[in-house]
PDB file of N, CA and C in Angstrom:
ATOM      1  N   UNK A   1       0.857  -1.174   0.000  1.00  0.00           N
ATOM      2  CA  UNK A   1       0.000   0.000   0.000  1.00  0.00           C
ATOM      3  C   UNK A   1       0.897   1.229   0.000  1.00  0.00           C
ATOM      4  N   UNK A   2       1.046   2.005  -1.391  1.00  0.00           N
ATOM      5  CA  UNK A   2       1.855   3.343  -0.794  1.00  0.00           C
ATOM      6  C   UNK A   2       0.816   4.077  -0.525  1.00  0.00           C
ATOM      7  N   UNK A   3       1.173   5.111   0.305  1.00  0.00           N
ATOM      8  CA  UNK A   3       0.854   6.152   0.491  1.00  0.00           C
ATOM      9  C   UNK A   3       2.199   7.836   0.273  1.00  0.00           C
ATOM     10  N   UNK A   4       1.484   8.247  -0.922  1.00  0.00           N
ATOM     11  CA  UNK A   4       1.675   9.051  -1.353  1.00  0.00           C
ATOM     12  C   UNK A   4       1.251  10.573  -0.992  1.00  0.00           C
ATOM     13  N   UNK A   5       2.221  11.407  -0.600  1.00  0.00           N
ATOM     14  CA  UNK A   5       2.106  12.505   0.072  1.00  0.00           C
ATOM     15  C   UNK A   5       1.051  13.668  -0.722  1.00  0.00           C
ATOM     16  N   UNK A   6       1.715  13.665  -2.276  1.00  0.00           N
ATOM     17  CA  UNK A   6       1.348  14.108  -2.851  1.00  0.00           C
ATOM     18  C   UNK A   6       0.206  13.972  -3.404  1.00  0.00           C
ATOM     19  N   UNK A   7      -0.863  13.044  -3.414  1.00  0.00           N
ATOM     20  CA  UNK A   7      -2.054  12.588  -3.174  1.00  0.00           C
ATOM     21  C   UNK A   7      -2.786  12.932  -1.919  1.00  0.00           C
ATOM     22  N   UNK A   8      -2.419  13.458  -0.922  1.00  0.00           N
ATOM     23  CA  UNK A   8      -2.926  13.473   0.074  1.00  0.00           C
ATOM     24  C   UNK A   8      -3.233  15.072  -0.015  1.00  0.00           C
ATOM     25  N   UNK A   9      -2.556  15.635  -0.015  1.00  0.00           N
ATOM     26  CA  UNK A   9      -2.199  17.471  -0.425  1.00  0.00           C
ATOM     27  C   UNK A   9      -3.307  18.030  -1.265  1.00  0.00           C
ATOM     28  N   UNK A  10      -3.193  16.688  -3.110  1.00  0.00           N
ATOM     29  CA  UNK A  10      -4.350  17.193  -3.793  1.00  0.00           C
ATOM     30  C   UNK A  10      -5.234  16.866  -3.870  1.00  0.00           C
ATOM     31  N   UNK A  11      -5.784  15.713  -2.470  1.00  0.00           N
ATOM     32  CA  UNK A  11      -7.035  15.431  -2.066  1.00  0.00           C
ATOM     33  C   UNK A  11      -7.664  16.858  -0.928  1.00  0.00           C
ATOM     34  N   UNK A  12      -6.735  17.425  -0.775  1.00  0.00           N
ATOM     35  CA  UNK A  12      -6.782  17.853   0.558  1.00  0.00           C
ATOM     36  C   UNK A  12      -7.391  19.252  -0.222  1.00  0.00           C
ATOM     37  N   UNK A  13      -6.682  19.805  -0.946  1.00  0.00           N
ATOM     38  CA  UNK A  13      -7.012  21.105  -2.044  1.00  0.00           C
ATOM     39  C   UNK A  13      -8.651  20.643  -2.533  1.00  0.00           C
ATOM     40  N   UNK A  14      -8.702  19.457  -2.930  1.00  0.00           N
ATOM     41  CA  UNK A  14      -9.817  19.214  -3.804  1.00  0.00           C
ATOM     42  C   UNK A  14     -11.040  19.127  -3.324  1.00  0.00           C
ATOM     43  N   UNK A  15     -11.017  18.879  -1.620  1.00  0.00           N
ATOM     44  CA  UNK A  15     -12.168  19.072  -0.720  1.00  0.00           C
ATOM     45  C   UNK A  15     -11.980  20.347  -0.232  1.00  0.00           C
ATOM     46  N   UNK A  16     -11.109  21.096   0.512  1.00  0.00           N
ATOM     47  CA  UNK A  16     -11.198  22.814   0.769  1.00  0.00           C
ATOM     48  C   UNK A  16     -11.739  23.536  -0.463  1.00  0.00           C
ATOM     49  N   UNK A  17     -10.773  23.649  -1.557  1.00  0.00           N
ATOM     50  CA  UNK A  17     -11.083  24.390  -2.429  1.00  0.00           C
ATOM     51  C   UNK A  17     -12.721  25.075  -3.033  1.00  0.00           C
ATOM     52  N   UNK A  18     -13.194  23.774  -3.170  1.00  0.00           N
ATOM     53  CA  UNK A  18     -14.609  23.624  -3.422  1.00  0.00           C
ATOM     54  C   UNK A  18     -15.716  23.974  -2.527  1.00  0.00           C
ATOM     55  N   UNK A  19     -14.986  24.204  -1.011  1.00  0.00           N
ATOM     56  CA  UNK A  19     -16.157  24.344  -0.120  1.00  0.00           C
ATOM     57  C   UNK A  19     -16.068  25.713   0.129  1.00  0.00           C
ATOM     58  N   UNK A  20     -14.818  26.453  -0.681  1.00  0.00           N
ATOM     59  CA  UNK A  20     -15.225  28.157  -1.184  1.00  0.00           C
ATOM     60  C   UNK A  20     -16.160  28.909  -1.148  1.00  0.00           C
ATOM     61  N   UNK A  21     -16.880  27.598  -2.188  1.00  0.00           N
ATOM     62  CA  UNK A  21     -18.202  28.451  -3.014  1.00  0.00           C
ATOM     63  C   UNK A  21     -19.261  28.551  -2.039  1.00  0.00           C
ATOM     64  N   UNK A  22     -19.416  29.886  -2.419  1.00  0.00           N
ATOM     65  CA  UNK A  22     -21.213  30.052  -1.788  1.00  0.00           C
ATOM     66  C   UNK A  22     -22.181  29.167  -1.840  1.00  0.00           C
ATOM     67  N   UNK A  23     -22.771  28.870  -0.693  1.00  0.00           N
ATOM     68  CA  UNK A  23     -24.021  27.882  -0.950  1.00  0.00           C
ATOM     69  C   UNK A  23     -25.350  28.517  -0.310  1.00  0.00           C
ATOM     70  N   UNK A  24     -26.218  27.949  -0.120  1.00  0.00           N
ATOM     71  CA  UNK A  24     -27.366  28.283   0.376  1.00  0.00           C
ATOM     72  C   UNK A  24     -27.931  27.527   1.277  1.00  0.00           C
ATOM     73  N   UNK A  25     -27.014  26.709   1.948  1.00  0.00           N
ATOM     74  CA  UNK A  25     -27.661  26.043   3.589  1.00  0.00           C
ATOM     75  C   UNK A  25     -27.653  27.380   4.133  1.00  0.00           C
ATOM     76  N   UNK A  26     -28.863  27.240   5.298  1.00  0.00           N
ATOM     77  CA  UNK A  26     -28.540  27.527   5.975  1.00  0.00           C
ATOM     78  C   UNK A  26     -28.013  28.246   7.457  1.00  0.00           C
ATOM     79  N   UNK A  27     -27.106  26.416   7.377  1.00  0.00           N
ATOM     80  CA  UNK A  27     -26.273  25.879   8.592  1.00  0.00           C
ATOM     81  C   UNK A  27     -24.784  27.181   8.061  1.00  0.00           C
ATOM     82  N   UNK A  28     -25.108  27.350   7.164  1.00  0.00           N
ATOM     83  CA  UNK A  28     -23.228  27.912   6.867  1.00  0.00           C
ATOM     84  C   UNK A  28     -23.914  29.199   6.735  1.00  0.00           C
ATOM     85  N   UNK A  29     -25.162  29.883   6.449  1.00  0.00           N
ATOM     86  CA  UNK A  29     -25.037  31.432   6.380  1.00  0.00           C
ATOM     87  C   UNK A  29     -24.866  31.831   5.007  1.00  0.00           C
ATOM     88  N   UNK A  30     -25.032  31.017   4.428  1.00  0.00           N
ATOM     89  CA  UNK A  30     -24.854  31.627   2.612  1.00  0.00           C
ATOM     90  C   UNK A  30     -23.674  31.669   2.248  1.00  0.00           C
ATOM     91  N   UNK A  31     -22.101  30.965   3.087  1.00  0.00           N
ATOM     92  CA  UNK A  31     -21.078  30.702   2.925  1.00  0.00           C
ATOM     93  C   UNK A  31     -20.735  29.504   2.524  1.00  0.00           C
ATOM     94  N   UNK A  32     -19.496  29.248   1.826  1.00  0.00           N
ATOM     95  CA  UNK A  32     -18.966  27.806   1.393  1.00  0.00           C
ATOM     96  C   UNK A  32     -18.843  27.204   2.782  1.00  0.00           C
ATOM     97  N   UNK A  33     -18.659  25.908   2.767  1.00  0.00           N
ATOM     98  CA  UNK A  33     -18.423  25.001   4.442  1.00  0.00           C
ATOM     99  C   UNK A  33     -17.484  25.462   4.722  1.00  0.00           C
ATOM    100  N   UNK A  34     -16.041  25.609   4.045  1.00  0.00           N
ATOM    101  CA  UNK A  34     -14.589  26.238   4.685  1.00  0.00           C
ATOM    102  C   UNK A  34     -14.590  27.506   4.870  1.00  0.00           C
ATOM    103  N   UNK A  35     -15.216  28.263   4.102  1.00  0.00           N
ATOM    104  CA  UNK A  35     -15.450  29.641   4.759  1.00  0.00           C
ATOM    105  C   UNK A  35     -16.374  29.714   5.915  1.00  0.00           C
ATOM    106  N   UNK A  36     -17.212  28.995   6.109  1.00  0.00           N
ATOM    107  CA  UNK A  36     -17.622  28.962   7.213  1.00  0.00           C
ATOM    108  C   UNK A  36     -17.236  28.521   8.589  1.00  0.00           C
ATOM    109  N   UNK A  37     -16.150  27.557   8.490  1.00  0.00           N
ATOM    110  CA  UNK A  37     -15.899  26.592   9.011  1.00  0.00           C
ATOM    111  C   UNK A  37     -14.558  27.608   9.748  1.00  0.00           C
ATOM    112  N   UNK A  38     -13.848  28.396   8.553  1.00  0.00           N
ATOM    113  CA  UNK A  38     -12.724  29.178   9.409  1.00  0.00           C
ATOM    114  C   UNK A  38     -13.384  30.428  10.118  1.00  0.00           C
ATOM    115  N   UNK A  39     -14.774  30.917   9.943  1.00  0.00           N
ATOM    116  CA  UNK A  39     -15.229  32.105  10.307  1.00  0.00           C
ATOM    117  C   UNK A  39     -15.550  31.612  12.001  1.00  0.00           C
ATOM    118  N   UNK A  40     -16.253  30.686  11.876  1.00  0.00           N
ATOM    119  CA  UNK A  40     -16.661  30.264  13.325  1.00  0.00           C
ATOM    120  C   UNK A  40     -15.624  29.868  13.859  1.00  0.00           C
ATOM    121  N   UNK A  41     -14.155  29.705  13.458  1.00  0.00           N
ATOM    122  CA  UNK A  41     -13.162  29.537  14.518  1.00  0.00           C
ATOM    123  C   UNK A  41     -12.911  30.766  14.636  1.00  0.00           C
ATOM    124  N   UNK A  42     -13.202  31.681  13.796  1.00  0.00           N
ATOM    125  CA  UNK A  42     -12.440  32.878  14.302  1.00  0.00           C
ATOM    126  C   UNK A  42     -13.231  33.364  15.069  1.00  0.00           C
ATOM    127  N   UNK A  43     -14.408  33.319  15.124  1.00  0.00           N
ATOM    128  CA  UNK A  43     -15.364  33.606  16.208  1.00  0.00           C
ATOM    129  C   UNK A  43     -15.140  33.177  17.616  1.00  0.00           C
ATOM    130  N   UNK A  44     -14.757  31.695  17.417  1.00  0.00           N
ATOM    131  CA  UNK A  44     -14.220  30.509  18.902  1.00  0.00           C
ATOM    132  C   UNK A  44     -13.060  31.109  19.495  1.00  0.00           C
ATOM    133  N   UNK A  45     -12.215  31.613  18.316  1.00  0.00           N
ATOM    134  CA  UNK A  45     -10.545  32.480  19.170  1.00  0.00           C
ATOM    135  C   UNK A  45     -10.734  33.779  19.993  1.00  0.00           C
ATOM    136  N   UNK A  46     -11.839  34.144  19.509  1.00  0.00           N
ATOM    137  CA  UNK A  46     -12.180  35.760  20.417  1.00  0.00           C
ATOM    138  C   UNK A  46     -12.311  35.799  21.563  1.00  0.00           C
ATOM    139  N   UNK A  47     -12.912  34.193  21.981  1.00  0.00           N
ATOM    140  CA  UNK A  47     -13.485  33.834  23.058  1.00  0.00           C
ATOM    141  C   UNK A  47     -12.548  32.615  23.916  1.00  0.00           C
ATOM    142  N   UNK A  48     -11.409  32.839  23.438  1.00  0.00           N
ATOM    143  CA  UNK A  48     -10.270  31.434  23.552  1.00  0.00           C
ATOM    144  C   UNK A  48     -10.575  30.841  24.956  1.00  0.00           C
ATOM    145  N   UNK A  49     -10.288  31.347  26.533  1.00  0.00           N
ATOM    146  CA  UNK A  49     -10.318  30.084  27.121  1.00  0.00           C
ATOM    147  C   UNK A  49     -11.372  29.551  27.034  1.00  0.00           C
ATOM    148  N   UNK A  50     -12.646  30.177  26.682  1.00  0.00           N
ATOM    149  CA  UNK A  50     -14.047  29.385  26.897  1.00  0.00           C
ATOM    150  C   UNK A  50     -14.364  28.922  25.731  1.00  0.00           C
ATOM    151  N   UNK A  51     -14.453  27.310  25.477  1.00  0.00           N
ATOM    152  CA  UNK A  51     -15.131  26.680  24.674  1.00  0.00           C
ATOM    153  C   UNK A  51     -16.480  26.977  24.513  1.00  0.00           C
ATOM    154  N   UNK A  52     -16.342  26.598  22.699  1.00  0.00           N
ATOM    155  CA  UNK A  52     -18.480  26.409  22.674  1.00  0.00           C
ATOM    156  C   UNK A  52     -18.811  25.594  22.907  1.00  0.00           C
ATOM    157  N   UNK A  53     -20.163  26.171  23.157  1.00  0.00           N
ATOM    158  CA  UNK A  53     -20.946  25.203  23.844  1.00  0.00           C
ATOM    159  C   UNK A  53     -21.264  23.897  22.977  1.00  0.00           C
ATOM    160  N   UNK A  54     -21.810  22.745  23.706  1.00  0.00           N
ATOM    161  CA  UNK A  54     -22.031  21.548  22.608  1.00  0.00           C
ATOM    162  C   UNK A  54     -23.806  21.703  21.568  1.00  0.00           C
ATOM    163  N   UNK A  55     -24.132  22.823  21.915  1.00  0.00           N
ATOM    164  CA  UNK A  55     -25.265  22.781  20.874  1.00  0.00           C
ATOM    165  C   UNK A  55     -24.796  24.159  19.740  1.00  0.00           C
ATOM    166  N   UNK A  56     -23.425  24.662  19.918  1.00  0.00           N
ATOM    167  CA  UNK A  56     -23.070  25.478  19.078  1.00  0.00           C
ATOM    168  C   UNK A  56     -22.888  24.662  17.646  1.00  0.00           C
ATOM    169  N   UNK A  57     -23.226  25.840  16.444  1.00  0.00           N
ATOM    170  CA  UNK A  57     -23.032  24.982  15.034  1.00  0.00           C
ATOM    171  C   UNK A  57     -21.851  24.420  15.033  1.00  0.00           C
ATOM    172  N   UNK A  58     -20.930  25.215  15.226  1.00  0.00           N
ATOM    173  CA  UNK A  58     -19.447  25.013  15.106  1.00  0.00           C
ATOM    174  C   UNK A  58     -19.096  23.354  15.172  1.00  0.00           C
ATOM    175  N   UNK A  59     -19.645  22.638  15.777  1.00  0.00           N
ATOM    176  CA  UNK A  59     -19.213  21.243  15.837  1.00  0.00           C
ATOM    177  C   UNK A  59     -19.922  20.633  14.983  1.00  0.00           C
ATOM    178  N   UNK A  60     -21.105  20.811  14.537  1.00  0.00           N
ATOM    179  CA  UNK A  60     -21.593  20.273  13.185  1.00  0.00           C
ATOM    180  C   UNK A  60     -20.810  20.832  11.929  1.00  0.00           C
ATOM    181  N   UNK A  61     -20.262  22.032  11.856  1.00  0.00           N
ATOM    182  CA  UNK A  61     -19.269  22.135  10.381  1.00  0.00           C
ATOM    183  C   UNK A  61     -18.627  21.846  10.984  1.00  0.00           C
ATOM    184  N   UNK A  62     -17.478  21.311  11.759  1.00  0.00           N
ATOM    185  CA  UNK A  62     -16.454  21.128  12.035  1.00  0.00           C
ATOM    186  C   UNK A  62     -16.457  19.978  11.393  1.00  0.00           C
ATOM    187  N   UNK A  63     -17.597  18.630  12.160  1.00  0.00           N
ATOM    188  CA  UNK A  63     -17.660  17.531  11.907  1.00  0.00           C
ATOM    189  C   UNK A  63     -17.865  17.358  10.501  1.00  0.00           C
ATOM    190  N   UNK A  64     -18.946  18.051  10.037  1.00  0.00           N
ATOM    191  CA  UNK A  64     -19.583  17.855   8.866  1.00  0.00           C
ATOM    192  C   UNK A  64     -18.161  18.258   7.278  1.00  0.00           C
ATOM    193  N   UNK A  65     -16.939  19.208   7.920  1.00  0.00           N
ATOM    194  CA  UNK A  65     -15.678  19.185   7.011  1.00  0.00           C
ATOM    195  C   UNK A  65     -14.790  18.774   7.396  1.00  0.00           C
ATOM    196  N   UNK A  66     -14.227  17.990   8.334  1.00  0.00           N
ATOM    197  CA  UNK A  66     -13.671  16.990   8.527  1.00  0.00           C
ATOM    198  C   UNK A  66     -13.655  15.461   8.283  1.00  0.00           C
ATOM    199  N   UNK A  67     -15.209  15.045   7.850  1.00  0.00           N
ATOM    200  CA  UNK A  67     -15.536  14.072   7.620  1.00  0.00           C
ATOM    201  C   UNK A  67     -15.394  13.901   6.108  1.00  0.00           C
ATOM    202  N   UNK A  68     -15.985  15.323   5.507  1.00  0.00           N
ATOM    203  CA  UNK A  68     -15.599  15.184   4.086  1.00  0.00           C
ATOM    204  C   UNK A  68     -14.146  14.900   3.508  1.00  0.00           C
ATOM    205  N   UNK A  69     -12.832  15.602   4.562  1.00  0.00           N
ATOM    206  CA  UNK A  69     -11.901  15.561   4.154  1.00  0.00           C
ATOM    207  C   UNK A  69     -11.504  14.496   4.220  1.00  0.00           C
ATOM    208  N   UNK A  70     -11.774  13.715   5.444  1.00  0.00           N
ATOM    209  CA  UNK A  70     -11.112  12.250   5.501  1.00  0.00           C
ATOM    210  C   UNK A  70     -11.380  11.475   4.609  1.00  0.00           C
ATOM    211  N   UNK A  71     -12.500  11.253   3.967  1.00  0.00           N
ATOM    212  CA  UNK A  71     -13.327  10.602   3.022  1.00  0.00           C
ATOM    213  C   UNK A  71     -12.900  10.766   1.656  1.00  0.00           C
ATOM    214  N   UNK A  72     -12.174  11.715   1.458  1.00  0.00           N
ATOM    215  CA  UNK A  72     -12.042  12.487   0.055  1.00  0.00           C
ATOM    216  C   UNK A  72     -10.433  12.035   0.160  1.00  0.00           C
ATOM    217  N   UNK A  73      -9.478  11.895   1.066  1.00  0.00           N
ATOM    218  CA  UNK A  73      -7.791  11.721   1.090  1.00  0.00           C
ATOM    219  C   UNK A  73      -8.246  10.018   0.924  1.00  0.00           C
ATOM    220  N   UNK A  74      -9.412   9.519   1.849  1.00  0.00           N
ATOM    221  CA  UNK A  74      -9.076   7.791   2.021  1.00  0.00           C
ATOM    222  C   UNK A  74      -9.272   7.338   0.243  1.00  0.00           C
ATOM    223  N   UNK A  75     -10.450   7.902  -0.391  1.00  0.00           N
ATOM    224  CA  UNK A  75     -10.809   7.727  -1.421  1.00  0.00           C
ATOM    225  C   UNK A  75      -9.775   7.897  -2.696  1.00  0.00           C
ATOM    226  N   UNK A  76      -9.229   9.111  -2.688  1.00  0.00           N
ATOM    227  CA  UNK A  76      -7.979   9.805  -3.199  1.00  0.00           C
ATOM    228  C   UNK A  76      -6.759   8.520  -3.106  1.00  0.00           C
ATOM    229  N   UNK A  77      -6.649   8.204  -2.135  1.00  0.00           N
ATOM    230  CA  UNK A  77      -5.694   7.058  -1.587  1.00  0.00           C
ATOM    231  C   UNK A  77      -5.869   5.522  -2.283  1.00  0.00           C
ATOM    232  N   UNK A  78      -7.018   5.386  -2.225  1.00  0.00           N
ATOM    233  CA  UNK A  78      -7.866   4.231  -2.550  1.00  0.00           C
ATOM    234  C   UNK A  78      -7.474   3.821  -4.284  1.00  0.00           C
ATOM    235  N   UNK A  79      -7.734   5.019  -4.673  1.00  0.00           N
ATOM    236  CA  UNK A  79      -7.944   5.292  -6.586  1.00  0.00           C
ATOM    237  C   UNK A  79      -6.927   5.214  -6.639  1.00  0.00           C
ATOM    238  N   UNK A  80      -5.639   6.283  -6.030  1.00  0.00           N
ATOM    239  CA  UNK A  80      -4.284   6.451  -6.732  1.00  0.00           C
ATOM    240  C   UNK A  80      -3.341   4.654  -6.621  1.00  0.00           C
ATOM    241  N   UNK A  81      -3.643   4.201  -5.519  1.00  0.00           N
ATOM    242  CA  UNK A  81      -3.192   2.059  -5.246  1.00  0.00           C
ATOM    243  C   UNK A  81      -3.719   1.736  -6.444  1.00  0.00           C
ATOM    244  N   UNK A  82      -5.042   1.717  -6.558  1.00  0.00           N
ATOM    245  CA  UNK A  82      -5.958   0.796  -7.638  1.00  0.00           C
ATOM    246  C   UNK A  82      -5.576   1.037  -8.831  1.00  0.00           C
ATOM    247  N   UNK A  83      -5.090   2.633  -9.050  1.00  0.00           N
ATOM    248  CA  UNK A  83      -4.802   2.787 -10.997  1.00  0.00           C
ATOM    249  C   UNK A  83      -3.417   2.220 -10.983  1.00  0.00           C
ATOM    250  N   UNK A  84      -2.723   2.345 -10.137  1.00  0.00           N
ATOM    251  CA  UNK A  84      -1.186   1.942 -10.175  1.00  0.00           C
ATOM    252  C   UNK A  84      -0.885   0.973 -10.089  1.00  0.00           C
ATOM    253  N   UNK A  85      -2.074  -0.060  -9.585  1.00  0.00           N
ATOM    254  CA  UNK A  85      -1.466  -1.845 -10.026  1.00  0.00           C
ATOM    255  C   UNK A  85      -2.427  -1.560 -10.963  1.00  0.00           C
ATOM    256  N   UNK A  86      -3.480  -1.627 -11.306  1.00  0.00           N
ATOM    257  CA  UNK A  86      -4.095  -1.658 -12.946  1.00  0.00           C
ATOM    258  C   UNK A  86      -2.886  -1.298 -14.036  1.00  0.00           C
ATOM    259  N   UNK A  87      -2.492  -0.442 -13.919  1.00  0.00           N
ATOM    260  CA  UNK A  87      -1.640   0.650 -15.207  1.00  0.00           C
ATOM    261  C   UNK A  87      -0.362  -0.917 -14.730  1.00  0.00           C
ATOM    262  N   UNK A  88      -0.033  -1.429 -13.967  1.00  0.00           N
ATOM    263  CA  UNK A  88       1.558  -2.339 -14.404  1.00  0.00           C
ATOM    264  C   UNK A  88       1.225  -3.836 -15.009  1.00  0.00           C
ATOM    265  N   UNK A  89      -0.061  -3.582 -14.717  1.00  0.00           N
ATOM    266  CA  UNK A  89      -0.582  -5.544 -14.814  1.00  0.00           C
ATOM    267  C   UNK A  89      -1.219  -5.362 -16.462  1.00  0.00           C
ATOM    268  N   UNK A  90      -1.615  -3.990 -17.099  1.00  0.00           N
ATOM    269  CA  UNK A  90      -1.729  -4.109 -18.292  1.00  0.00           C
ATOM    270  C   UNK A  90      -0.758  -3.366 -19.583  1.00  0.00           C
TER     271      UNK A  90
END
């Protein structure tokens, strides 16, 4: 199994990048998930020793772009193994 760095980076671009765009949940405020996702930390740092609370959004985008990312590097990971013994065995 390699794991390739450089696969991981442009899995990593390929889920941020996209969550740029404006959307219309909304859980995000009419913001992309990563723009949202860094706004409410910057909101959380203002307030640094005190954590949010557990019914704050912040842990649903947190969760909700973290989950995408993992999903998107394992997948990324997954494809780049699979084409690379395909591509030597034909």
């Amino acid at each position: 199994f390699d794991l390739n760095p450089i696969v991981l980076v442009l899995a990593m671009l390929g889920w941020a990048v996209p969550g740029l765009l404006p959307s219309q949940i909304p859980l995000y405020g009419g913001k992309g998930l990563t723009t949202a996702l860094f706004a409410e930390i910057g909101e959380h740092l203002q307030t640094f020793p005190v954590p949010p609370a557990m019914s704050d959004p912040f842990w649903v985008i947190l969760f909700i772009w973290h989950s995408g990312l993992f999903a998107t590097m394992i997948f990324a990971t997954i494809g780049y193994n699979g084409y690379g013994k395909n591509a030597t065995t034909t």
